[in-house]
N, C-alpha and C. Protein backbone atom coordinates (compact mmCIF):
# COMPACT_ATOMS: atom_id res chain seq x y z
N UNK A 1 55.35 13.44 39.49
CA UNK A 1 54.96 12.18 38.83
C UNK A 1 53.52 11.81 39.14
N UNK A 2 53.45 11.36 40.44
CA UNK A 2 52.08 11.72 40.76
C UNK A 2 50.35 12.40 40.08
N UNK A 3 51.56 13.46 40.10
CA UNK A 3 50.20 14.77 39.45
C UNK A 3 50.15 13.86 38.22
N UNK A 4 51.11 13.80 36.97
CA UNK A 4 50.75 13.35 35.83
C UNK A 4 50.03 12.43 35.90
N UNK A 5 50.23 11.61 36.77
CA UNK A 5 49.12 10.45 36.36
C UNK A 5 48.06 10.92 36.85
N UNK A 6 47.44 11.54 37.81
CA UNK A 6 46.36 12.02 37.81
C UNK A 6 45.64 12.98 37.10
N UNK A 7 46.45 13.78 36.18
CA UNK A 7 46.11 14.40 35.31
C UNK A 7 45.57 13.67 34.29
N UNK A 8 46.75 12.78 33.98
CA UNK A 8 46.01 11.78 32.55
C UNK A 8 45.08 10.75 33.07
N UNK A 9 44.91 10.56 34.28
CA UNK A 9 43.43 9.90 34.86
C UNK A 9 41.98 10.63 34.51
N UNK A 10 42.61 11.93 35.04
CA UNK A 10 41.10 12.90 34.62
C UNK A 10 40.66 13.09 33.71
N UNK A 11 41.96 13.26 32.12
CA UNK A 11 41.66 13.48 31.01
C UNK A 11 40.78 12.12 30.43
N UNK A 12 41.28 11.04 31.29
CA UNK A 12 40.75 9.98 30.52
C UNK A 12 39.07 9.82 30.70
N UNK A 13 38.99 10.73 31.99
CA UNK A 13 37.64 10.38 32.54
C UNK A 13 36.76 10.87 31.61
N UNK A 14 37.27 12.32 31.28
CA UNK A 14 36.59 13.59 30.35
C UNK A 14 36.50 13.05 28.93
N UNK A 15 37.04 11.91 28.47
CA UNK A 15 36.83 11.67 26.92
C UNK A 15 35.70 10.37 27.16
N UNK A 16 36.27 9.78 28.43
CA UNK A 16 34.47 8.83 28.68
C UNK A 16 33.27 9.31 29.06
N UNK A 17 33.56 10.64 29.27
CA UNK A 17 32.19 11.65 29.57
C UNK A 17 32.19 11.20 31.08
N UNK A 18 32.75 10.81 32.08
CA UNK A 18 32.55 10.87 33.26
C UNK A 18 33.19 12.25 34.26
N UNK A 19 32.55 13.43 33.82
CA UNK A 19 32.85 14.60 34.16
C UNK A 19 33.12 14.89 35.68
N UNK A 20 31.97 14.08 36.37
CA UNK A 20 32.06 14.21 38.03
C UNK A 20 34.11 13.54 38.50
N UNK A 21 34.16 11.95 37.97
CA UNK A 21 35.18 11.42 38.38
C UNK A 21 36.48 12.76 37.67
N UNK A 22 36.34 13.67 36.67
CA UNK A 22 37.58 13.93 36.25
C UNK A 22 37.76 15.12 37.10
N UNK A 23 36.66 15.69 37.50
CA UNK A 23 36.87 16.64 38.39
C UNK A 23 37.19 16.44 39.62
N UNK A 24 37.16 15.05 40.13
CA UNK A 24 37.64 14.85 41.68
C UNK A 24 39.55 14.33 41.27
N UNK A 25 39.60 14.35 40.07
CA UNK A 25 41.09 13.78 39.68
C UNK A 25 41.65 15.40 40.17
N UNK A 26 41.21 16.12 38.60
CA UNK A 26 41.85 17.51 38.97
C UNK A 26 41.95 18.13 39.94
N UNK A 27 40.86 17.78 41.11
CA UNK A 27 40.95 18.90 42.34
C UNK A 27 42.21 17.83 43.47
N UNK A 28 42.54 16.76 43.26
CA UNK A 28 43.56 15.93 43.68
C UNK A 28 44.78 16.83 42.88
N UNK A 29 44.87 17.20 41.55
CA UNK A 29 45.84 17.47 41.03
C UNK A 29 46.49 18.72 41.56
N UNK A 30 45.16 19.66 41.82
CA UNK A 30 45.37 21.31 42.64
C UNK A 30 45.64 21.13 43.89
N UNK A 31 45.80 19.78 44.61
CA UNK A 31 46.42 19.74 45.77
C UNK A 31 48.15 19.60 45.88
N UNK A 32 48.46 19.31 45.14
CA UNK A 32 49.51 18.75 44.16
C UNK A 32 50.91 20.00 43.85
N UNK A 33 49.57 20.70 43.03
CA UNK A 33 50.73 21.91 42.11
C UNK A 33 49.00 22.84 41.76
N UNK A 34 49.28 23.91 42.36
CA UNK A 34 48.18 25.12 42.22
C UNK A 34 48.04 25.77 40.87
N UNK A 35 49.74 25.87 40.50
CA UNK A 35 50.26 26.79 39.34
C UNK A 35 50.14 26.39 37.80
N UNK A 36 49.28 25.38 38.20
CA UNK A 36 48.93 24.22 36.47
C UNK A 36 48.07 25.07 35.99
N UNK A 37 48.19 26.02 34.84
CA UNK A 37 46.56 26.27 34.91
C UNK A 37 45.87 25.33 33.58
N UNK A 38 46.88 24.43 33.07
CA UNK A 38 45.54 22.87 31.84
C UNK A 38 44.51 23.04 33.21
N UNK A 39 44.89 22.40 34.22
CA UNK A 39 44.13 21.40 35.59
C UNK A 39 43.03 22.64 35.59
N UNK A 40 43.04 23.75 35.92
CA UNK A 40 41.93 24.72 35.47
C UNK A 40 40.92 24.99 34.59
N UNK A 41 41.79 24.68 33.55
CA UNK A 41 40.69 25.28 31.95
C UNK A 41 39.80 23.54 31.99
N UNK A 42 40.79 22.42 32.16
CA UNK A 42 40.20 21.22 32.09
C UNK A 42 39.00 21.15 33.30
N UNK A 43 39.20 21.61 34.21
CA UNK A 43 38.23 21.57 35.27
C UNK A 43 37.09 22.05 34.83
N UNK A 44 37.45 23.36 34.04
CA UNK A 44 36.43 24.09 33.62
C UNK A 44 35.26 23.78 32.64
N UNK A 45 35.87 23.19 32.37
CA UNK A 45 35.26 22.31 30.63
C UNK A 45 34.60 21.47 31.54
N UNK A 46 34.83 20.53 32.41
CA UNK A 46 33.80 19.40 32.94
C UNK A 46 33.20 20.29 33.84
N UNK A 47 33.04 21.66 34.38
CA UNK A 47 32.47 22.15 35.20
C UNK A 47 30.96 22.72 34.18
N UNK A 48 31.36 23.04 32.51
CA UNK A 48 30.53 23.43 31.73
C UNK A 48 29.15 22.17 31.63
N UNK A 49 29.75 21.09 31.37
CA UNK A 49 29.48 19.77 30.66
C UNK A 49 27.97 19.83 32.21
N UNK A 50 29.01 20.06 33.36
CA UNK A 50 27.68 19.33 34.23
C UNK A 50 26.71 20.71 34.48
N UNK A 51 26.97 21.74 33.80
CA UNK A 51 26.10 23.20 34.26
C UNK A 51 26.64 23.83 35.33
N UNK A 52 27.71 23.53 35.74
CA UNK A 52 28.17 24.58 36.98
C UNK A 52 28.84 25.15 36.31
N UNK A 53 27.89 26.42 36.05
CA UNK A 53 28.77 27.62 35.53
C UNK A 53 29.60 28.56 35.91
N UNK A 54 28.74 28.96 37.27
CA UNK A 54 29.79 29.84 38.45
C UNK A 54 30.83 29.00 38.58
N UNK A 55 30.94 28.00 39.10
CA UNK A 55 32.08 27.25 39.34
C UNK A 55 33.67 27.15 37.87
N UNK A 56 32.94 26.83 36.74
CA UNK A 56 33.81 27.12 35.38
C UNK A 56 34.08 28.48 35.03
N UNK A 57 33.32 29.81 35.56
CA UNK A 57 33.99 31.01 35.19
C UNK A 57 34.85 31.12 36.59
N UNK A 58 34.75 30.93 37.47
CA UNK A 58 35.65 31.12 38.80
C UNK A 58 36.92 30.41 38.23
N UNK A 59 37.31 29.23 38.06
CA UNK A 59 38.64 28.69 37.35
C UNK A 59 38.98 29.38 35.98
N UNK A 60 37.90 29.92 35.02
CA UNK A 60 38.82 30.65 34.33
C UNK A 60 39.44 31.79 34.56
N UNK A 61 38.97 32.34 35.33
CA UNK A 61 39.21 33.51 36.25
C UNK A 61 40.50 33.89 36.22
N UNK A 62 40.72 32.41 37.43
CA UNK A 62 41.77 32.41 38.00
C UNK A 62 43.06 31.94 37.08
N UNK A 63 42.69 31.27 36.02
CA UNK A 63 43.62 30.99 35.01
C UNK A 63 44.47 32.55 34.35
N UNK A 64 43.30 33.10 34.14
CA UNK A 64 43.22 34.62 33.40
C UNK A 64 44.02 35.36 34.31
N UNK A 65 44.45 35.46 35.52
CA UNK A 65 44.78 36.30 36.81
C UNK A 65 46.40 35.97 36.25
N UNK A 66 46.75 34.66 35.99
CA UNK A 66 48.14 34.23 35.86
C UNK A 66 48.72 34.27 34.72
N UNK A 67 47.68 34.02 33.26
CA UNK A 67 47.98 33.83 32.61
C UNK A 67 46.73 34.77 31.29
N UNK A 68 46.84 35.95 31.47
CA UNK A 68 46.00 36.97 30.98
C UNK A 68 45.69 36.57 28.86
N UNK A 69 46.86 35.85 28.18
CA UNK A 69 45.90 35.47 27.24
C UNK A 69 45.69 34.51 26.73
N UNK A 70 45.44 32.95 27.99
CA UNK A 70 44.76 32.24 27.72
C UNK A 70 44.03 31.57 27.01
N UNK A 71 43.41 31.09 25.57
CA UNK A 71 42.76 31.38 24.89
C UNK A 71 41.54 30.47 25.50
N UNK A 72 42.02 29.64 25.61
CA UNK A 72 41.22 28.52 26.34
C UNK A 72 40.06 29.21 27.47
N UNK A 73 40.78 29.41 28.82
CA UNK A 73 39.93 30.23 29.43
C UNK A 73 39.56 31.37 29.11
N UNK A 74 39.62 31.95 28.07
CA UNK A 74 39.18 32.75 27.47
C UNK A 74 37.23 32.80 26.75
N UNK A 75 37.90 31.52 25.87
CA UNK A 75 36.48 30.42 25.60
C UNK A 75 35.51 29.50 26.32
N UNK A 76 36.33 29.21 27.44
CA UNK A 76 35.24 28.71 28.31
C UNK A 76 34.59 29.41 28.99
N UNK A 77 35.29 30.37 29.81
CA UNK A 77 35.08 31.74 30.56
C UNK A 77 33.56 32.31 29.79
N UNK A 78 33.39 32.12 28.69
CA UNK A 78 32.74 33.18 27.39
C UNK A 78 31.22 32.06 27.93
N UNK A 79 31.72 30.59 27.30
CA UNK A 79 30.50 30.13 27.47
C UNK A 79 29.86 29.78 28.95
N UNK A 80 30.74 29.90 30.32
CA UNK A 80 30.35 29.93 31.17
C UNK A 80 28.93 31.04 31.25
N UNK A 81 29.68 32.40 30.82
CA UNK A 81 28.86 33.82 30.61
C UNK A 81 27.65 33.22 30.23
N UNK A 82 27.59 32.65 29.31
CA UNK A 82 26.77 32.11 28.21
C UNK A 82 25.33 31.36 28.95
N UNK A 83 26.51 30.30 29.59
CA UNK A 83 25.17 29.31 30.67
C UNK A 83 24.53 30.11 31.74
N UNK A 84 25.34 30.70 32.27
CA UNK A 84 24.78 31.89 33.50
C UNK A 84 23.37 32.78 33.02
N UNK A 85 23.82 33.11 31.63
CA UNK A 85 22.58 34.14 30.88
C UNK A 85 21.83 32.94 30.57
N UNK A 86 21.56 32.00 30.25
CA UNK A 86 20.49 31.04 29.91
C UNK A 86 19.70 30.50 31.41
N UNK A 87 20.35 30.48 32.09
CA UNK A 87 19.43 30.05 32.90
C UNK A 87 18.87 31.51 33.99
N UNK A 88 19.35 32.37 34.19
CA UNK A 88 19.03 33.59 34.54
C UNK A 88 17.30 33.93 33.75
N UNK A 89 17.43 33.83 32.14
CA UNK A 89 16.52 33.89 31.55
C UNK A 89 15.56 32.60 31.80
N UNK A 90 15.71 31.68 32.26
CA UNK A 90 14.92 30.50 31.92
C UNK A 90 14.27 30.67 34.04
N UNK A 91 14.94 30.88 34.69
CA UNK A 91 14.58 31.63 36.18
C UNK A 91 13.44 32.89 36.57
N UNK A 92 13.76 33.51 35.05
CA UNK A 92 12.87 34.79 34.80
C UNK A 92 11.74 34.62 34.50
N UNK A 93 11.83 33.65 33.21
CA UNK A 93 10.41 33.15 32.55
C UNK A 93 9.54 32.08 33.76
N UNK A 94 10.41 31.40 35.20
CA UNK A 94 9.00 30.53 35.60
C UNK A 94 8.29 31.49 36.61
């Protein structure tokens, strides 16, 4: 019971764009129940939003480990790739 409400705390955070607060919900939620993997892909998505990319391909990862076709972490996973190569290149160019 618990978890749910902290789940739908975080989600609520993530549609007010307060990405930092939804991610301290979800990592309350992974204390909770490990085996969620929404609390993952959702983590992941506010992990995109603030540029922590290592951090959003590491949770899709681990989504992918349990749950191999994902689609979700599949797509975030992709644009994590995505942010990693943009700033790699933008590191190169100063």
């Amino acid at each position: 019971e618990k978890f749910k409400t902290l789940k739908t705390e975080g989600n609520g955070f993530v549609k007010e764009g307060k990405y930092e607060e939804a991610v301290n919900k979800y990592n309350e939620c992974m204390k909770l129940n490990t085996k969620e993997c929404v609390i993952y892909t959702n983590r992941a998505l506010c992990y995109l939003k603030l540029c922590k990319y290592e951090e959003a391909k590491q949770d899709c990862d681990h989504v992918l480990q349990i749950e191999d076709s994902n689609i979700k972490a599949f797509y975030r996973r992709a644009l994590a790739y995505k942010g990693l190569q943009v700033r790699k290149k933008n590191m190169a160019g100063i």
